[in-house]
C-alpha atoms as a PDB file:
ATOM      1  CA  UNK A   1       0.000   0.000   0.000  1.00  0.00           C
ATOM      2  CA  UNK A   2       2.740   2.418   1.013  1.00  0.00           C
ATOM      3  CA  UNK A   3       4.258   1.910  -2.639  1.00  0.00           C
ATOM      4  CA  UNK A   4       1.242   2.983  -4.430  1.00  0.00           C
ATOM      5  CA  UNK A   5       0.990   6.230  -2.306  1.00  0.00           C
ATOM      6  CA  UNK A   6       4.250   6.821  -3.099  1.00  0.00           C
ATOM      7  CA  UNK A   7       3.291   6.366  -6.394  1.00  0.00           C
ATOM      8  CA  UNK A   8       0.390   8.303  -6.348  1.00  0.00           C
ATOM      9  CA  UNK A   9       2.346  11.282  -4.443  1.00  0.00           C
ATOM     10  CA  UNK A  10       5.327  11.178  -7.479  1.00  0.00           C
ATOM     11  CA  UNK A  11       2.439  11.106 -10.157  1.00  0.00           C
ATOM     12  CA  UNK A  12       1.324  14.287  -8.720  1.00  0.00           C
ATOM     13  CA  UNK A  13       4.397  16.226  -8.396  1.00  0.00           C
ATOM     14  CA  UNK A  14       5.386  15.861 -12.360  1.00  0.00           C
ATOM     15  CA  UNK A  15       1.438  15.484 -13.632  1.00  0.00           C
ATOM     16  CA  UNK A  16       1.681  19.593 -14.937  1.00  0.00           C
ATOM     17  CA  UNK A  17       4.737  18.530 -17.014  1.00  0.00           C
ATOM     18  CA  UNK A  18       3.524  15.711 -18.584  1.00  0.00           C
ATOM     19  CA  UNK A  19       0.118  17.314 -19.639  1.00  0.00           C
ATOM     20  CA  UNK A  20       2.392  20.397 -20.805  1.00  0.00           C
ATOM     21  CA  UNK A  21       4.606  18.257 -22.759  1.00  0.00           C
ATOM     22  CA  UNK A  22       1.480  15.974 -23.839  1.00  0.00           C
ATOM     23  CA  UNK A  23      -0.474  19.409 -24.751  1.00  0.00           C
ATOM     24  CA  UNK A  24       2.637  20.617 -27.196  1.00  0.00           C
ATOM     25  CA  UNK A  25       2.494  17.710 -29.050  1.00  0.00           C
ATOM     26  CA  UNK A  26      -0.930  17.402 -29.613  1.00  0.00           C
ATOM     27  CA  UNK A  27      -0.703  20.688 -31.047  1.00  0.00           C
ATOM     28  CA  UNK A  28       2.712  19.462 -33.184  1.00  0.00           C
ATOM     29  CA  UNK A  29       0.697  16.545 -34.450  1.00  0.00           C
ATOM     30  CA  UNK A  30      -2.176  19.121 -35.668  1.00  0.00           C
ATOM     31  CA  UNK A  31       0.584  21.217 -37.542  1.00  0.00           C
ATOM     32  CA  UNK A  32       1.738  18.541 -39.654  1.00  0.00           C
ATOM     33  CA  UNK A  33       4.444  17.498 -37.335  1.00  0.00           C
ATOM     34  CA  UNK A  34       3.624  13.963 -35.854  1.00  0.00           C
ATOM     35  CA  UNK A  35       6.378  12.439 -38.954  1.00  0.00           C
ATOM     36  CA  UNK A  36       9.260  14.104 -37.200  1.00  0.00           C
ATOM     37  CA  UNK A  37      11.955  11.992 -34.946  1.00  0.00           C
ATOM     38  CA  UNK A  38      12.843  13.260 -31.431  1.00  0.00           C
ATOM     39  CA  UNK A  39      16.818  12.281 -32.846  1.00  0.00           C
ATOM     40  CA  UNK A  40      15.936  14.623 -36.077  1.00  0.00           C
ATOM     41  CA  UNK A  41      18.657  17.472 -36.685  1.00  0.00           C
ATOM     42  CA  UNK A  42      17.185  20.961 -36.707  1.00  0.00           C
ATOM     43  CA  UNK A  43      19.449  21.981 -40.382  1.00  0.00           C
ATOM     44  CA  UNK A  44      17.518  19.148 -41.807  1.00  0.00           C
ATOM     45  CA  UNK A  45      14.506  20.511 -40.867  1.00  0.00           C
ATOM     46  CA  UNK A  46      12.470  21.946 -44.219  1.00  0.00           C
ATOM     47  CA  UNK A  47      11.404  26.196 -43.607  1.00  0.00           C
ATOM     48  CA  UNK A  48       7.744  25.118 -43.334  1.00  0.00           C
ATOM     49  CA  UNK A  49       8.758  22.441 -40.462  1.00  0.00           C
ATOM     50  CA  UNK A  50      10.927  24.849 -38.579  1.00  0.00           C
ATOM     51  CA  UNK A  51       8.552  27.369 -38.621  1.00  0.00           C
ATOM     52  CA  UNK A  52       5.642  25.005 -37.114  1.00  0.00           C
ATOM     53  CA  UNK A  53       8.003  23.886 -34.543  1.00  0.00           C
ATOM     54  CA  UNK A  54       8.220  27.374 -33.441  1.00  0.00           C
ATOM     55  CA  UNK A  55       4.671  28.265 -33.328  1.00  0.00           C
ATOM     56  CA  UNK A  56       3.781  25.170 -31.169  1.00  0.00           C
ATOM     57  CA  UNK A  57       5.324  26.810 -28.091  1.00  0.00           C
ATOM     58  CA  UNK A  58       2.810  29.646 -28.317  1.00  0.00           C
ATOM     59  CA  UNK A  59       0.074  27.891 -29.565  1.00  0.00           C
ATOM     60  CA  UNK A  60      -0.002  25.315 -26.328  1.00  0.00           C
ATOM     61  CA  UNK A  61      -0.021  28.365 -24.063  1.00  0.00           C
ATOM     62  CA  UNK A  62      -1.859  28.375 -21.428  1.00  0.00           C
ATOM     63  CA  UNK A  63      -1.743  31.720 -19.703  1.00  0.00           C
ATOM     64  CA  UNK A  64      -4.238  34.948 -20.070  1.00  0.00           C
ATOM     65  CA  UNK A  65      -3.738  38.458 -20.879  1.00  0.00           C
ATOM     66  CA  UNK A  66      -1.027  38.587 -23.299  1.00  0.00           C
ATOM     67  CA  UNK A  67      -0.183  40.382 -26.495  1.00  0.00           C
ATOM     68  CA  UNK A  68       1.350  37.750 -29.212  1.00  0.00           C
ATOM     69  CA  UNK A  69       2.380  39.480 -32.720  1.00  0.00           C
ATOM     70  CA  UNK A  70       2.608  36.845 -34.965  1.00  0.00           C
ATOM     71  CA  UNK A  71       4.731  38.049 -38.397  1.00  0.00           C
ATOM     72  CA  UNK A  72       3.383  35.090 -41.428  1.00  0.00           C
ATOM     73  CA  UNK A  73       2.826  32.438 -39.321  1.00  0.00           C
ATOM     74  CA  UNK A  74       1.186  30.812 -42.254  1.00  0.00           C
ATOM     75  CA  UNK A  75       4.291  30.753 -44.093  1.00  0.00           C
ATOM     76  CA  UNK A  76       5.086  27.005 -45.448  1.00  0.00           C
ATOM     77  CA  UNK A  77       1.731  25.985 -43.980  1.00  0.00           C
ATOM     78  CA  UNK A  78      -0.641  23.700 -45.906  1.00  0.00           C
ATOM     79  CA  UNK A  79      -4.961  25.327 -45.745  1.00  0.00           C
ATOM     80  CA  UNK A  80      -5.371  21.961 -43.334  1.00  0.00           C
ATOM     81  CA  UNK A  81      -2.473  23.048 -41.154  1.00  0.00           C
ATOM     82  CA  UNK A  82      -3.468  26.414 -41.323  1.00  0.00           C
ATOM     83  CA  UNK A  83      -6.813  25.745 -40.313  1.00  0.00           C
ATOM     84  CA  UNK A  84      -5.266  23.959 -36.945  1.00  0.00           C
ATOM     85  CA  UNK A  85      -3.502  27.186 -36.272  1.00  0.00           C
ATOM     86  CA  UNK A  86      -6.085  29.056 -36.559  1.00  0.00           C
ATOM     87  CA  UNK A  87      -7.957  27.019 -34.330  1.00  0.00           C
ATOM     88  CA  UNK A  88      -5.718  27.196 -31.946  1.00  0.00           C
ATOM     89  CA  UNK A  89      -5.067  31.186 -32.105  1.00  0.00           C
ATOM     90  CA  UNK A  90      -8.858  31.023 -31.673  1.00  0.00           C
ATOM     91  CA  UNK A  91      -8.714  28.582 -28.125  1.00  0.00           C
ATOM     92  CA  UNK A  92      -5.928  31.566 -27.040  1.00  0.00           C
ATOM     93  CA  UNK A  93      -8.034  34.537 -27.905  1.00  0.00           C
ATOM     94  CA  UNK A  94     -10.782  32.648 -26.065  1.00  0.00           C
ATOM     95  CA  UNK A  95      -8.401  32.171 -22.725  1.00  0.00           C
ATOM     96  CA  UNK A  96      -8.274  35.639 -22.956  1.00  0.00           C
ATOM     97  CA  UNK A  97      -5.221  36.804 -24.992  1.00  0.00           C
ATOM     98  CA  UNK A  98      -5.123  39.249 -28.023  1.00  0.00           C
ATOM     99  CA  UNK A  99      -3.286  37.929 -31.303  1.00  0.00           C
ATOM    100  CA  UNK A 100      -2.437  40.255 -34.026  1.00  0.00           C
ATOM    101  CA  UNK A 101      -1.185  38.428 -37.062  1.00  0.00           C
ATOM    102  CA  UNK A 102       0.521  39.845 -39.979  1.00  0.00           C
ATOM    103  CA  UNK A 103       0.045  37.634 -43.071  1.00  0.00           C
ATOM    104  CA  UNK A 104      -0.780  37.384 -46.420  1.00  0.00           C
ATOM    105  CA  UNK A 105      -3.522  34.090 -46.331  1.00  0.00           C
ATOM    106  CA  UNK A 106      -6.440  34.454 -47.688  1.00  0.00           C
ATOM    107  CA  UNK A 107      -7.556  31.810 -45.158  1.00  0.00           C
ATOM    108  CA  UNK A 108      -6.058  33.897 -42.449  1.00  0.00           C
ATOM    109  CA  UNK A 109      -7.445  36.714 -43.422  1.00  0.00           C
ATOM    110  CA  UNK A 110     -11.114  35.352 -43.812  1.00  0.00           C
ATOM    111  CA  UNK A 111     -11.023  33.830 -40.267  1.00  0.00           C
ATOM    112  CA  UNK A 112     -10.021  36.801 -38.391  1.00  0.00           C
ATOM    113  CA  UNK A 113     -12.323  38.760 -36.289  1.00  0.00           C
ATOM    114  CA  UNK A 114     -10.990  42.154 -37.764  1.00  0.00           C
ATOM    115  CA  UNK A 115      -8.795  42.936 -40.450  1.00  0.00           C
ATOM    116  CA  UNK A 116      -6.262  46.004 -41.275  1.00  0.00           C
ATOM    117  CA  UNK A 117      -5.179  46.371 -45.049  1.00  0.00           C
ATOM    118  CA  UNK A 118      -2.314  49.013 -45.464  1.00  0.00           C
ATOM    119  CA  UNK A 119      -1.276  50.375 -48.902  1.00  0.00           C
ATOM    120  CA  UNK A 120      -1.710  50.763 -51.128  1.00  0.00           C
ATOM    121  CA  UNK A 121       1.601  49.554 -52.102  1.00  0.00           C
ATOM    122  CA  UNK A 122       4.549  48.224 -50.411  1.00  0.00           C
ATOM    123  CA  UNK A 123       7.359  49.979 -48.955  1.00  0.00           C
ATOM    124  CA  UNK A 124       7.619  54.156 -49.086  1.00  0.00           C
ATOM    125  CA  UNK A 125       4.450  53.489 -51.221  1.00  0.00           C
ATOM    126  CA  UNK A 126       2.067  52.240 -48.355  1.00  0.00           C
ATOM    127  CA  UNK A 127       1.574  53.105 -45.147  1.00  0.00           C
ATOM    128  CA  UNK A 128      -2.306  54.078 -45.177  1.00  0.00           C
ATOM    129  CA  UNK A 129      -4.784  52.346 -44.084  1.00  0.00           C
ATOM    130  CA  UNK A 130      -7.006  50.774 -46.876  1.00  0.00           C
ATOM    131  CA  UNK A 131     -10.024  49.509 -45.054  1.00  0.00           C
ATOM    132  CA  UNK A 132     -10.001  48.323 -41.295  1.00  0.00           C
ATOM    133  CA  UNK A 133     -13.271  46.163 -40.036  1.00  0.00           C
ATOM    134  CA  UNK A 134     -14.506  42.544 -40.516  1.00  0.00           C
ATOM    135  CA  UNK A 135     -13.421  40.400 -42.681  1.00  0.00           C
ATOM    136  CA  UNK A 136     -15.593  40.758 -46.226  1.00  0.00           C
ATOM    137  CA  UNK A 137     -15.690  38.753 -49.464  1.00  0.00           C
ATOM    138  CA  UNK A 138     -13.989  40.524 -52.143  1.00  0.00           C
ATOM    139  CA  UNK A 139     -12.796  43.603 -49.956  1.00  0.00           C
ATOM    140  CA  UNK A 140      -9.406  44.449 -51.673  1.00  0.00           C
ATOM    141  CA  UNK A 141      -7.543  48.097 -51.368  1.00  0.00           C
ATOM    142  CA  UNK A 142      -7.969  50.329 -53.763  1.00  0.00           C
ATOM    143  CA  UNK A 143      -4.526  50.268 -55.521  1.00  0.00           C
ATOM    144  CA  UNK A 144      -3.803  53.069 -58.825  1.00  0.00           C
ATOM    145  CA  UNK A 145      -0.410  51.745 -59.662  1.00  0.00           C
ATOM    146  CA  UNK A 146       1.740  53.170 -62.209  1.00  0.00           C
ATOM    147  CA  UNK A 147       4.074  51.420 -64.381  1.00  0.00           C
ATOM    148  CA  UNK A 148       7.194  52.873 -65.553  1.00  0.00           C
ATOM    149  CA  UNK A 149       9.771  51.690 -68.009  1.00  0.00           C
ATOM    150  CA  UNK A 150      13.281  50.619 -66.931  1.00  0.00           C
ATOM    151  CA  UNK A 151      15.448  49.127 -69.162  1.00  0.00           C
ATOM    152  CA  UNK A 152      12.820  47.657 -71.072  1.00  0.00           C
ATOM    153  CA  UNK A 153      11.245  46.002 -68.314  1.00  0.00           C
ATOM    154  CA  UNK A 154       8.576  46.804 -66.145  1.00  0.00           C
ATOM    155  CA  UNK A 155       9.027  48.215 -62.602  1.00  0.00           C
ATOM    156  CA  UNK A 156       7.508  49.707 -59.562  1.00  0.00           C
ATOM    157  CA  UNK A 157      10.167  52.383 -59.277  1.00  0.00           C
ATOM    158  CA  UNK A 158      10.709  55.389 -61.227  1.00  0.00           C
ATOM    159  CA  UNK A 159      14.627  55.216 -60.980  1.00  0.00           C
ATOM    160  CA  UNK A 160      17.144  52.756 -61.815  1.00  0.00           C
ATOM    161  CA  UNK A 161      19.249  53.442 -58.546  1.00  0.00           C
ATOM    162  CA  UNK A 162      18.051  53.739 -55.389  1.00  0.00           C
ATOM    163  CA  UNK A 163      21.120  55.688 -53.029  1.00  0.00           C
ATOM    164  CA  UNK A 164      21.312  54.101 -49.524  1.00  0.00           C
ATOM    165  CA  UNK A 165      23.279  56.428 -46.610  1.00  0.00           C
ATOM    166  CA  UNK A 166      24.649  53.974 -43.536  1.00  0.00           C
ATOM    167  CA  UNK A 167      25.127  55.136 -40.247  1.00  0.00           C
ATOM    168  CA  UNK A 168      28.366  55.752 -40.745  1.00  0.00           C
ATOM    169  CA  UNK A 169      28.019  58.380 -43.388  1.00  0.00           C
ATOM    170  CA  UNK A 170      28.784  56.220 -46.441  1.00  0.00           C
ATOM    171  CA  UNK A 171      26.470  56.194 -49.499  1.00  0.00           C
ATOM    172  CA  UNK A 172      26.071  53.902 -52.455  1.00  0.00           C
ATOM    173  CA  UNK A 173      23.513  53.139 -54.994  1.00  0.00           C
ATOM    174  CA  UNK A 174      22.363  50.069 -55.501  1.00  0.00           C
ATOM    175  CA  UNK A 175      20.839  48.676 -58.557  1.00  0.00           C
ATOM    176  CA  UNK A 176      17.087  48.119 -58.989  1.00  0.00           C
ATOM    177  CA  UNK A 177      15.972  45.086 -60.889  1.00  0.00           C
ATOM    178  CA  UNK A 178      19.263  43.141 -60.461  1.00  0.00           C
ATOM    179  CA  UNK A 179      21.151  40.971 -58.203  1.00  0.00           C
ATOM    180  CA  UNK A 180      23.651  42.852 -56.291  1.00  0.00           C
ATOM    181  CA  UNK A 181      26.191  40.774 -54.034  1.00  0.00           C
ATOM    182  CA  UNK A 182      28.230  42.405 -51.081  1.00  0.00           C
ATOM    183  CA  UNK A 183      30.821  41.617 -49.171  1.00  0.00           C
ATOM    184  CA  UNK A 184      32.525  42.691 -45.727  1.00  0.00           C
ATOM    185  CA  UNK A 185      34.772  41.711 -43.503  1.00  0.00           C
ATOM    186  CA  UNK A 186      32.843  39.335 -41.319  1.00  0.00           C
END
Protein backbone atom coordinates (compact mmCIF):
# COMPACT_ATOMS: atom_id res chain seq x y z
CA UNK A 1 0.00 0.00 0.00
CA UNK A 2 2.74 2.42 1.01
CA UNK A 3 4.26 1.91 -2.64
CA UNK A 4 1.24 2.98 -4.43
CA UNK A 5 0.99 6.23 -2.31
CA UNK A 6 4.25 6.82 -3.10
CA UNK A 7 3.29 6.37 -6.39
CA UNK A 8 0.39 8.30 -6.35
CA UNK A 9 2.35 11.28 -4.44
CA UNK A 10 5.33 11.18 -7.48
CA UNK A 11 2.44 11.11 -10.16
CA UNK A 12 1.32 14.29 -8.72
CA UNK A 13 4.40 16.23 -8.40
CA UNK A 14 5.39 15.86 -12.36
CA UNK A 15 1.44 15.48 -13.63
CA UNK A 16 1.68 19.59 -14.94
CA UNK A 17 4.74 18.53 -17.01
CA UNK A 18 3.52 15.71 -18.58
CA UNK A 19 0.12 17.31 -19.64
CA UNK A 20 2.39 20.40 -20.80
CA UNK A 21 4.61 18.26 -22.76
CA UNK A 22 1.48 15.97 -23.84
CA UNK A 23 -0.47 19.41 -24.75
CA UNK A 24 2.64 20.62 -27.20
CA UNK A 25 2.49 17.71 -29.05
CA UNK A 26 -0.93 17.40 -29.61
CA UNK A 27 -0.70 20.69 -31.05
CA UNK A 28 2.71 19.46 -33.18
CA UNK A 29 0.70 16.54 -34.45
CA UNK A 30 -2.18 19.12 -35.67
CA UNK A 31 0.58 21.22 -37.54
CA UNK A 32 1.74 18.54 -39.65
CA UNK A 33 4.44 17.50 -37.33
CA UNK A 34 3.62 13.96 -35.85
CA UNK A 35 6.38 12.44 -38.95
CA UNK A 36 9.26 14.10 -37.20
CA UNK A 37 11.96 11.99 -34.95
CA UNK A 38 12.84 13.26 -31.43
CA UNK A 39 16.82 12.28 -32.85
CA UNK A 40 15.94 14.62 -36.08
CA UNK A 41 18.66 17.47 -36.69
CA UNK A 42 17.19 20.96 -36.71
CA UNK A 43 19.45 21.98 -40.38
CA UNK A 44 17.52 19.15 -41.81
CA UNK A 45 14.51 20.51 -40.87
CA UNK A 46 12.47 21.95 -44.22
CA UNK A 47 11.40 26.20 -43.61
CA UNK A 48 7.74 25.12 -43.33
CA UNK A 49 8.76 22.44 -40.46
CA UNK A 50 10.93 24.85 -38.58
CA UNK A 51 8.55 27.37 -38.62
CA UNK A 52 5.64 25.01 -37.11
CA UNK A 53 8.00 23.89 -34.54
CA UNK A 54 8.22 27.37 -33.44
CA UNK A 55 4.67 28.27 -33.33
CA UNK A 56 3.78 25.17 -31.17
CA UNK A 57 5.32 26.81 -28.09
CA UNK A 58 2.81 29.65 -28.32
CA UNK A 59 0.07 27.89 -29.57
CA UNK A 60 0.00 25.32 -26.33
CA UNK A 61 -0.02 28.36 -24.06
CA UNK A 62 -1.86 28.38 -21.43
CA UNK A 63 -1.74 31.72 -19.70
CA UNK A 64 -4.24 34.95 -20.07
CA UNK A 65 -3.74 38.46 -20.88
CA UNK A 66 -1.03 38.59 -23.30
CA UNK A 67 -0.18 40.38 -26.50
CA UNK A 68 1.35 37.75 -29.21
CA UNK A 69 2.38 39.48 -32.72
CA UNK A 70 2.61 36.84 -34.96
CA UNK A 71 4.73 38.05 -38.40
CA UNK A 72 3.38 35.09 -41.43
CA UNK A 73 2.83 32.44 -39.32
CA UNK A 74 1.19 30.81 -42.25
CA UNK A 75 4.29 30.75 -44.09
CA UNK A 76 5.09 27.01 -45.45
CA UNK A 77 1.73 25.98 -43.98
CA UNK A 78 -0.64 23.70 -45.91
CA UNK A 79 -4.96 25.33 -45.74
CA UNK A 80 -5.37 21.96 -43.33
CA UNK A 81 -2.47 23.05 -41.15
CA UNK A 82 -3.47 26.41 -41.32
CA UNK A 83 -6.81 25.75 -40.31
CA UNK A 84 -5.27 23.96 -36.94
CA UNK A 85 -3.50 27.19 -36.27
CA UNK A 86 -6.09 29.06 -36.56
CA UNK A 87 -7.96 27.02 -34.33
CA UNK A 88 -5.72 27.20 -31.95
CA UNK A 89 -5.07 31.19 -32.10
CA UNK A 90 -8.86 31.02 -31.67
CA UNK A 91 -8.71 28.58 -28.12
CA UNK A 92 -5.93 31.57 -27.04
CA UNK A 93 -8.03 34.54 -27.90
CA UNK A 94 -10.78 32.65 -26.06
CA UNK A 95 -8.40 32.17 -22.72
CA UNK A 96 -8.27 35.64 -22.96
CA UNK A 97 -5.22 36.80 -24.99
CA UNK A 98 -5.12 39.25 -28.02
CA UNK A 99 -3.29 37.93 -31.30
CA UNK A 100 -2.44 40.25 -34.03
CA UNK A 101 -1.18 38.43 -37.06
CA UNK A 102 0.52 39.84 -39.98
CA UNK A 103 0.05 37.63 -43.07
CA UNK A 104 -0.78 37.38 -46.42
CA UNK A 105 -3.52 34.09 -46.33
CA UNK A 106 -6.44 34.45 -47.69
CA UNK A 107 -7.56 31.81 -45.16
CA UNK A 108 -6.06 33.90 -42.45
CA UNK A 109 -7.44 36.71 -43.42
CA UNK A 110 -11.11 35.35 -43.81
CA UNK A 111 -11.02 33.83 -40.27
CA UNK A 112 -10.02 36.80 -38.39
CA UNK A 113 -12.32 38.76 -36.29
CA UNK A 114 -10.99 42.15 -37.76
CA UNK A 115 -8.80 42.94 -40.45
CA UNK A 116 -6.26 46.00 -41.28
CA UNK A 117 -5.18 46.37 -45.05
CA UNK A 118 -2.31 49.01 -45.46
CA UNK A 119 -1.28 50.37 -48.90
CA UNK A 120 -1.71 50.76 -51.13
CA UNK A 121 1.60 49.55 -52.10
CA UNK A 122 4.55 48.22 -50.41
CA UNK A 123 7.36 49.98 -48.96
CA UNK A 124 7.62 54.16 -49.09
CA UNK A 125 4.45 53.49 -51.22
CA UNK A 126 2.07 52.24 -48.35
CA UNK A 127 1.57 53.10 -45.15
CA UNK A 128 -2.31 54.08 -45.18
CA UNK A 129 -4.78 52.35 -44.08
CA UNK A 130 -7.01 50.77 -46.88
CA UNK A 131 -10.02 49.51 -45.05
CA UNK A 132 -10.00 48.32 -41.29
CA UNK A 133 -13.27 46.16 -40.04
CA UNK A 134 -14.51 42.54 -40.52
CA UNK A 135 -13.42 40.40 -42.68
CA UNK A 136 -15.59 40.76 -46.23
CA UNK A 137 -15.69 38.75 -49.46
CA UNK A 138 -13.99 40.52 -52.14
CA UNK A 139 -12.80 43.60 -49.96
CA UNK A 140 -9.41 44.45 -51.67
CA UNK A 141 -7.54 48.10 -51.37
CA UNK A 142 -7.97 50.33 -53.76
CA UNK A 143 -4.53 50.27 -55.52
CA UNK A 144 -3.80 53.07 -58.83
CA UNK A 145 -0.41 51.75 -59.66
CA UNK A 146 1.74 53.17 -62.21
CA UNK A 147 4.07 51.42 -64.38
CA UNK A 148 7.19 52.87 -65.55
CA UNK A 149 9.77 51.69 -68.01
CA UNK A 150 13.28 50.62 -66.93
CA UNK A 151 15.45 49.13 -69.16
CA UNK A 152 12.82 47.66 -71.07
CA UNK A 153 11.24 46.00 -68.31
CA UNK A 154 8.58 46.80 -66.15
CA UNK A 155 9.03 48.21 -62.60
CA UNK A 156 7.51 49.71 -59.56
CA UNK A 157 10.17 52.38 -59.28
CA UNK A 158 10.71 55.39 -61.23
CA UNK A 159 14.63 55.22 -60.98
CA UNK A 160 17.14 52.76 -61.82
CA UNK A 161 19.25 53.44 -58.55
CA UNK A 162 18.05 53.74 -55.39
CA UNK A 163 21.12 55.69 -53.03
CA UNK A 164 21.31 54.10 -49.52
CA UNK A 165 23.28 56.43 -46.61
CA UNK A 166 24.65 53.97 -43.54
CA UNK A 167 25.13 55.14 -40.25
CA UNK A 168 28.37 55.75 -40.74
CA UNK A 169 28.02 58.38 -43.39
CA UNK A 170 28.78 56.22 -46.44
CA UNK A 171 26.47 56.19 -49.50
CA UNK A 172 26.07 53.90 -52.45
CA UNK A 173 23.51 53.14 -54.99
CA UNK A 174 22.36 50.07 -55.50
CA UNK A 175 20.84 48.68 -58.56
CA UNK A 176 17.09 48.12 -58.99
CA UNK A 177 15.97 45.09 -60.89
CA UNK A 178 19.26 43.14 -60.46
CA UNK A 179 21.15 40.97 -58.20
CA UNK A 180 23.65 42.85 -56.29
CA UNK A 181 26.19 40.77 -54.03
CA UNK A 182 28.23 42.40 -51.08
CA UNK A 183 30.82 41.62 -49.17
CA UNK A 184 32.53 42.69 -45.73
CA UNK A 185 34.77 41.71 -43.50
CA UNK A 186 32.84 39.33 -41.32
Amino acid sequence: MKNSLELHENWKSVEPLYLEVERSLEVAIDLGLGHLTMLRKVKTLTPGEYQRLLLVKYLSYQGVGSLFVLDEPSLGLGLNEQKSLMSYLKKLKNQGNTILIVDHSDYIEKTSDEVIMMGPGAGHLGGEITYQGRPQKNVKAKQDFEYYELNKKRSWLKVDKIKVRTPIERSFKLPVNELTWVKGDS
